[in-house]
Protein backbone atom coordinates (compact mmCIF):
# COMPACT_ATOMS: atom_id res chain seq x y z
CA UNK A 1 9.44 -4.78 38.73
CA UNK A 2 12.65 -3.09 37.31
CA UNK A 3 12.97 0.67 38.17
CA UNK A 4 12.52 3.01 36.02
CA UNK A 5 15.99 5.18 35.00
CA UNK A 6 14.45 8.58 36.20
CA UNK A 7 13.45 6.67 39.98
CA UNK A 8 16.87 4.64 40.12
CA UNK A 9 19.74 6.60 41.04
CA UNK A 10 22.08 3.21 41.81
CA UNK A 11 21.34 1.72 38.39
CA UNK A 12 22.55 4.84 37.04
CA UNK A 13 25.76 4.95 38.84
CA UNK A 14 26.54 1.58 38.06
CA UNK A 15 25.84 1.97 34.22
CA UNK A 16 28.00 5.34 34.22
CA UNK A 17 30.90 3.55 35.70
CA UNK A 18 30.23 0.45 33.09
CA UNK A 19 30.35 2.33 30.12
CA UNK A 20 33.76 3.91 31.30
CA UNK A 21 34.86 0.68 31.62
CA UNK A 22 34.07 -1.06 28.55
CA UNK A 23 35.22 2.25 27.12
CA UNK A 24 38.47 1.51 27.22
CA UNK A 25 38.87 -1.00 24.94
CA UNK A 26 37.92 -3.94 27.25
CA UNK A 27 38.23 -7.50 26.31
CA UNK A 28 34.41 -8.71 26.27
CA UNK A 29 32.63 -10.26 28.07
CA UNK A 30 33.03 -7.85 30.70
CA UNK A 31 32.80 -9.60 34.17
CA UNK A 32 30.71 -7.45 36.32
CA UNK A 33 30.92 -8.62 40.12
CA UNK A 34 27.74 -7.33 41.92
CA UNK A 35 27.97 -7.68 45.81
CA UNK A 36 25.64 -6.93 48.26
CA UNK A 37 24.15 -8.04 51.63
CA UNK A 38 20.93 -10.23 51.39
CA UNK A 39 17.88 -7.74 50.37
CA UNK A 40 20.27 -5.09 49.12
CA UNK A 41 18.41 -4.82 45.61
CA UNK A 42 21.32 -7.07 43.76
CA UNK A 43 18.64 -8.88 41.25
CA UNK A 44 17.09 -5.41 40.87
CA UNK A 45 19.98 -3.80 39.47
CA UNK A 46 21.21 -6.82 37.50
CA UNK A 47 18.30 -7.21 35.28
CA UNK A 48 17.65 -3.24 34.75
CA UNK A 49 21.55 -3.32 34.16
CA UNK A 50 21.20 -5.85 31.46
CA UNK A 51 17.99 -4.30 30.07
CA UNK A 52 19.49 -0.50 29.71
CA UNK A 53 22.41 -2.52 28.31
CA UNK A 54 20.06 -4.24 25.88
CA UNK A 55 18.59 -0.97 24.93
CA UNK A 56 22.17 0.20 24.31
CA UNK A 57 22.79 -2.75 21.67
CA UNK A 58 24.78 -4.93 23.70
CA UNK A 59 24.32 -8.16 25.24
CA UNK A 60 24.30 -8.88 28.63
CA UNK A 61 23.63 -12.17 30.55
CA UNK A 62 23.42 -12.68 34.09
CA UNK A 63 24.80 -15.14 36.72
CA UNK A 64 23.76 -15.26 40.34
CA UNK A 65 25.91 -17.32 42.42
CA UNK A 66 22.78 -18.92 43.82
CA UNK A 67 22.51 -20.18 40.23
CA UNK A 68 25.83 -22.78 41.38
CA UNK A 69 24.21 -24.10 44.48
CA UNK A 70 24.96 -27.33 44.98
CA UNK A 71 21.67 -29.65 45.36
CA UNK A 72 20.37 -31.17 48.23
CA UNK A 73 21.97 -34.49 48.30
CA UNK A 74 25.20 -33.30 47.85
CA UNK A 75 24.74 -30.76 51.17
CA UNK A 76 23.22 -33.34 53.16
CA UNK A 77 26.61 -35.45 52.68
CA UNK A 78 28.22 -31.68 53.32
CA UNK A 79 25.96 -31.90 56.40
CA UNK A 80 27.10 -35.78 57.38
CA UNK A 81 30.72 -35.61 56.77
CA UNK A 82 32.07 -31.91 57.50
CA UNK A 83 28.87 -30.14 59.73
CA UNK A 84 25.48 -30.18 60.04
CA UNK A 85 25.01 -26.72 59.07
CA UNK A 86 25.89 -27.02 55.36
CA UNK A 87 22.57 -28.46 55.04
CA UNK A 88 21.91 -24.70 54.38
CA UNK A 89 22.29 -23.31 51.79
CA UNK A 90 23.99 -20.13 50.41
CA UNK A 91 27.69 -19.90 52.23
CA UNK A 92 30.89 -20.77 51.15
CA UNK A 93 31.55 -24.55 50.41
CA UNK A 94 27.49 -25.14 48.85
CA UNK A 95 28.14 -24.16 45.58
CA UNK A 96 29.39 -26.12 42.53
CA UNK A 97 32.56 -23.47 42.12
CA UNK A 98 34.18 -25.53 39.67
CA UNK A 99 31.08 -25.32 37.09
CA UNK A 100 31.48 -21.55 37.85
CA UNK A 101 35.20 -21.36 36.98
CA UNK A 102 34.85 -23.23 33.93
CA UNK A 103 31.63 -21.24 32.80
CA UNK A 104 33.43 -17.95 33.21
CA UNK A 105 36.53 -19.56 31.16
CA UNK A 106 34.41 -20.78 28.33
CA UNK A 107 32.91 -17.39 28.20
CA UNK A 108 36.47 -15.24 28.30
CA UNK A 109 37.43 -18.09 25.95
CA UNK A 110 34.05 -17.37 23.33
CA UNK A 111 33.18 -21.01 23.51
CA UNK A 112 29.72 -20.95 21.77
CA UNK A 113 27.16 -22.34 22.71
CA UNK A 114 27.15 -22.31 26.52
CA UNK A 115 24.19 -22.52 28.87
CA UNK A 116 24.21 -19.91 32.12
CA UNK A 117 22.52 -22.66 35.07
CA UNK A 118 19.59 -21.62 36.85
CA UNK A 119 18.54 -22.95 40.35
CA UNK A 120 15.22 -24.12 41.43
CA UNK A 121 14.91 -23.05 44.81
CA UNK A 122 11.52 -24.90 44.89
CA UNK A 123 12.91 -28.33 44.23
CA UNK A 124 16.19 -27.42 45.49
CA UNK A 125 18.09 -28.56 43.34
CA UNK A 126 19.61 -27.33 40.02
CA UNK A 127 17.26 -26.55 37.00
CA UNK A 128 16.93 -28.96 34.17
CA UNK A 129 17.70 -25.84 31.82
CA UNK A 130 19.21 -22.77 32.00
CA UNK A 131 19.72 -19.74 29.68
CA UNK A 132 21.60 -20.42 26.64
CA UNK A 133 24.06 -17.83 25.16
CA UNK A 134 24.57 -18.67 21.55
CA UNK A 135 26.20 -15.23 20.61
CA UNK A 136 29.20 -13.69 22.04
CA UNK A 137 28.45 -11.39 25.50
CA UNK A 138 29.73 -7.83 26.21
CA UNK A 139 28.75 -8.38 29.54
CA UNK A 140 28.18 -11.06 31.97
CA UNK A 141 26.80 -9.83 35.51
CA UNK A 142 28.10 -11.91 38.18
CA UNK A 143 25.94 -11.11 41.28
CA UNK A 144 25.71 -12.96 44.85
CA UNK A 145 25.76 -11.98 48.54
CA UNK A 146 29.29 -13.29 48.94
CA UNK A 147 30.59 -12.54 44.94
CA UNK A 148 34.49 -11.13 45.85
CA UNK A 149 34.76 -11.93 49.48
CA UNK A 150 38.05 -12.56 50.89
CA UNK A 151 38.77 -15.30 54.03
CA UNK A 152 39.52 -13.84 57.21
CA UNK A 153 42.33 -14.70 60.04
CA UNK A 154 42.47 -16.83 62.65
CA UNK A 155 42.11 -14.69 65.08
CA UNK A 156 38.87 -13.04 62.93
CA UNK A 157 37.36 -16.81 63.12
CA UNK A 158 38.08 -17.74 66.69
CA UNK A 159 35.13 -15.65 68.68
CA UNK A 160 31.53 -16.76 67.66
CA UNK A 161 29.70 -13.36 66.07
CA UNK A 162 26.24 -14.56 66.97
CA UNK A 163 24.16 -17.29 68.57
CA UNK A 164 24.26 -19.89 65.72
CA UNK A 165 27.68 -19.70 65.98
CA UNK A 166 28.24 -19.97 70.07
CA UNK A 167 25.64 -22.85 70.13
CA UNK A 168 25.80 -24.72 66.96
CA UNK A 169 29.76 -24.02 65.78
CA UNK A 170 31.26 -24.22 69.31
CA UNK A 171 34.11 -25.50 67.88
CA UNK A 172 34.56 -23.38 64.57
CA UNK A 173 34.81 -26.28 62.07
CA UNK A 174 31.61 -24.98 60.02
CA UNK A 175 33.20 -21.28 60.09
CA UNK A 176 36.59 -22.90 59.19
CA UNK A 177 35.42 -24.98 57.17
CA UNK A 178 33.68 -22.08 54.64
CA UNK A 179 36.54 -20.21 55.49
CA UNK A 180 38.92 -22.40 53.85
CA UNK A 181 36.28 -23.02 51.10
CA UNK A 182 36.88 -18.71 50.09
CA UNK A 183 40.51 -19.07 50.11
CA UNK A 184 41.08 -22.43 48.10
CA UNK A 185 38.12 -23.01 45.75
CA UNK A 186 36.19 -19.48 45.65
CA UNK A 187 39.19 -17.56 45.21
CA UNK A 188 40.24 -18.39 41.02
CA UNK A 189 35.97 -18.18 40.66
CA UNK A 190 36.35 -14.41 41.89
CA UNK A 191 39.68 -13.63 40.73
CA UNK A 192 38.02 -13.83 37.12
CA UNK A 193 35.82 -10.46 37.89
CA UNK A 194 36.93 -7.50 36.19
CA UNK A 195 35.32 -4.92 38.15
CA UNK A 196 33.93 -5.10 41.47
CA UNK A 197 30.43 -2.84 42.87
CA UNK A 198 29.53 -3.16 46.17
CA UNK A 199 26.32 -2.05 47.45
CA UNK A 200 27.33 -1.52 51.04
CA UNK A 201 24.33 -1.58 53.91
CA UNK A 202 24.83 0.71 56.45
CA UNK A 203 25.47 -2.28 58.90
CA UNK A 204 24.26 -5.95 59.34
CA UNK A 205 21.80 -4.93 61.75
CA UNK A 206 19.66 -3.72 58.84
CA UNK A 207 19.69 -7.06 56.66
CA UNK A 208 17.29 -9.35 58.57
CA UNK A 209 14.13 -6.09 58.01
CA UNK A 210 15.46 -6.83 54.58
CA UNK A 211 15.40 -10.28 54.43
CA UNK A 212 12.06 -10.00 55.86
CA UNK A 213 10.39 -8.21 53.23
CA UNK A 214 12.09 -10.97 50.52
CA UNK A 215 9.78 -13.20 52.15
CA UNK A 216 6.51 -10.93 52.55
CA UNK A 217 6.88 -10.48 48.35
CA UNK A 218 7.82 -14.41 47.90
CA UNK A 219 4.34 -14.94 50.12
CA UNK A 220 2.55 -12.77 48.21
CA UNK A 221 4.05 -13.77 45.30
CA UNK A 222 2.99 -17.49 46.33
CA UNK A 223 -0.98 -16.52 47.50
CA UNK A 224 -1.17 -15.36 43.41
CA UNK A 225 0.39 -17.86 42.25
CA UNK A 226 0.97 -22.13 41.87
CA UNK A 227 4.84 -22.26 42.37
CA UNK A 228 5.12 -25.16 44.20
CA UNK A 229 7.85 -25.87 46.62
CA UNK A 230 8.46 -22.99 48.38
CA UNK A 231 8.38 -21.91 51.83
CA UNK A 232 7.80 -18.97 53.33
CA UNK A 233 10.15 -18.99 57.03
CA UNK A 234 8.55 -17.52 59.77
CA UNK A 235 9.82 -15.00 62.63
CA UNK A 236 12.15 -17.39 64.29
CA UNK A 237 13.27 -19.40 61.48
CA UNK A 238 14.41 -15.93 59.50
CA UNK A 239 15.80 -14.71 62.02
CA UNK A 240 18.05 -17.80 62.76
CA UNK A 241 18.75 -17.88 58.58
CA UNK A 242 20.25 -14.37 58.94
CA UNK A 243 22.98 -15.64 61.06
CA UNK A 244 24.65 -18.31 58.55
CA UNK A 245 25.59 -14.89 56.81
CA UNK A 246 26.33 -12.96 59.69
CA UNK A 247 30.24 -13.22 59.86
CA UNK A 248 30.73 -13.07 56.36
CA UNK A 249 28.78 -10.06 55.76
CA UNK A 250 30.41 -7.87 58.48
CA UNK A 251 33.90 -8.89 56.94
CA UNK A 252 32.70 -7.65 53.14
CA UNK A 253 31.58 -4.58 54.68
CA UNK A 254 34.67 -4.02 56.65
CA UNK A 255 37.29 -4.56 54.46
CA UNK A 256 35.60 -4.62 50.36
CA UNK A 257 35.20 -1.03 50.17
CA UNK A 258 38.71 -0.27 49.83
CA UNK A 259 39.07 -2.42 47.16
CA UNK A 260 35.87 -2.59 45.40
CA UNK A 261 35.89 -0.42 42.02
CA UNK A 262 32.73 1.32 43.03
CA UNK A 263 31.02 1.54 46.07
CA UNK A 264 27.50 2.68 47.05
CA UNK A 265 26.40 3.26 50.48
CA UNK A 266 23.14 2.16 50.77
CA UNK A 267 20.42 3.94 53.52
CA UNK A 268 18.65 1.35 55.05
CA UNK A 269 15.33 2.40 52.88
CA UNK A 270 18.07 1.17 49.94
CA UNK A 271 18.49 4.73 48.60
CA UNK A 272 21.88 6.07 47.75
CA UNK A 273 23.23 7.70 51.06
CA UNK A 274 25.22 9.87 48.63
CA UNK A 275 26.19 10.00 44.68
CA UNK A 276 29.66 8.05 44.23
């Protein structure tokens, strides 16, 4: 359900800053990068982004950067050949980045048509069909837990942050592996954002309650409905899910909001801790 403008403080920020910023004479599409910690409210805000934008006259599509996942034979040989842990997806190194870059290019470019790809997370695997943009965007919102992230240092990737890590990436090569991944392929994907939001959780510690309630709604969701495919984790397998995006998450937090053109700091009830 999409907020309404009265009850959503966030949205509002976001648009105020957006309409600055194609204010001033902005080459469209406008590449909006939307980042935010798993359960933040990122497809919330996207989609009541691109309806007030709608409402505004202006076209607005949206990409999630779950929408490039790679499918699930192409992580299993991920899995075989660099760790088992890319099985999993959603970090660094399990998306199709080069379909991204040349998506965003086409669209900077105004190749017409182009279709924005959508992923099944039921089948896992990438949908058949997407969304197809036959008329030139003034937006294109560009949203994913990682969207922007930098790679860390060595010394940042030598100490395990959590017990995946410790028992299952003694010796680092998943971490390094997905670390390299953000500095080589992710890197000309992100440097293609115009402007950069960050909804900022107060810490990690908050993002697995979060996470949680994604999957009460997707279980509800699935009682109602015949969506086949999906699963529903359980106590122990969420909370060992969390940790792929443990590390990653801590370093956006630390170090994106000095960069970031606007930041909000999220309350862990997902209200605005203050107006930006």
């Amino acid at each position: 359900m999409i907020p309404s403008p009265e009850a959503y403080p966030a949205g509002e920020a976001v648009l105020a800053a957006l309409t600055g910023w194609l204010g001033h004479d902005h080459p469209r599409p406008l590449i909006l990068g939307l980042c935010g910690a798993q359960g933040s409210g990122k497809s919330t805000l996207a989609a009541w982004l691109a309806e007030r934008l709608g409402g505004m006259g202006m076209r607005a599509g949206i990409l999630s950067i779950d929408d490039l996942y790679l499918g699930r034979v192409q992580r299993q040989d991920l899995a075989a050949t660099v760790h088992p842990l890319f099985a999993t997806r959603g970090v660094p190194g399990t998306h199709d980045v080069t379909r991204g870059c040349a998506l965003l290019a086409a669209l900077r470019a105004g190749t017409l048509p182009l279709v924005l790809p959508r992923f099944d997370k039921g089948r896992d695997e990438p949908a058949p069909q997407g969304e197809p943009v036959d008329a030139p965007l003034d937006v294109l919102i560009f949203e994913g837990w990682c969207v922007g992230a930098r790679p860390q240092t060595e010394p940042q990737l030598s100490p395990p942050v959590n017990a995946l890590e410790r028992e299952e990436d003694p010796e680092g090569t998943w971490r390094r592996h997905v670390n390299t991944a953000l500095a080589c392929h992710y890197a000309p994907l992100f440097e293609a954002i115009d402007r950069l939001v960050l909804l900022a959780a107060p810490g990690f510690e908050v993002v697995r309650g979060w996470r949680g309630e994604q999957e009460a709604e997707l279980r509800t969701r699935l009682s109602a409905s015949s969506e086949a495919g999906r699963e529903v984790m359980d106590a122990p397998r969420l909370d060992r899910f969390v940790q792929h995006y443990e590390r990653l998450t801590r370093n956006i937090l630390d170090e994106m909001p000095a960069r970031a053109d606007l930041v909000l700091q999220l309350a862990p009830d997902r209200s605005l801790r203050s107006q930006p």
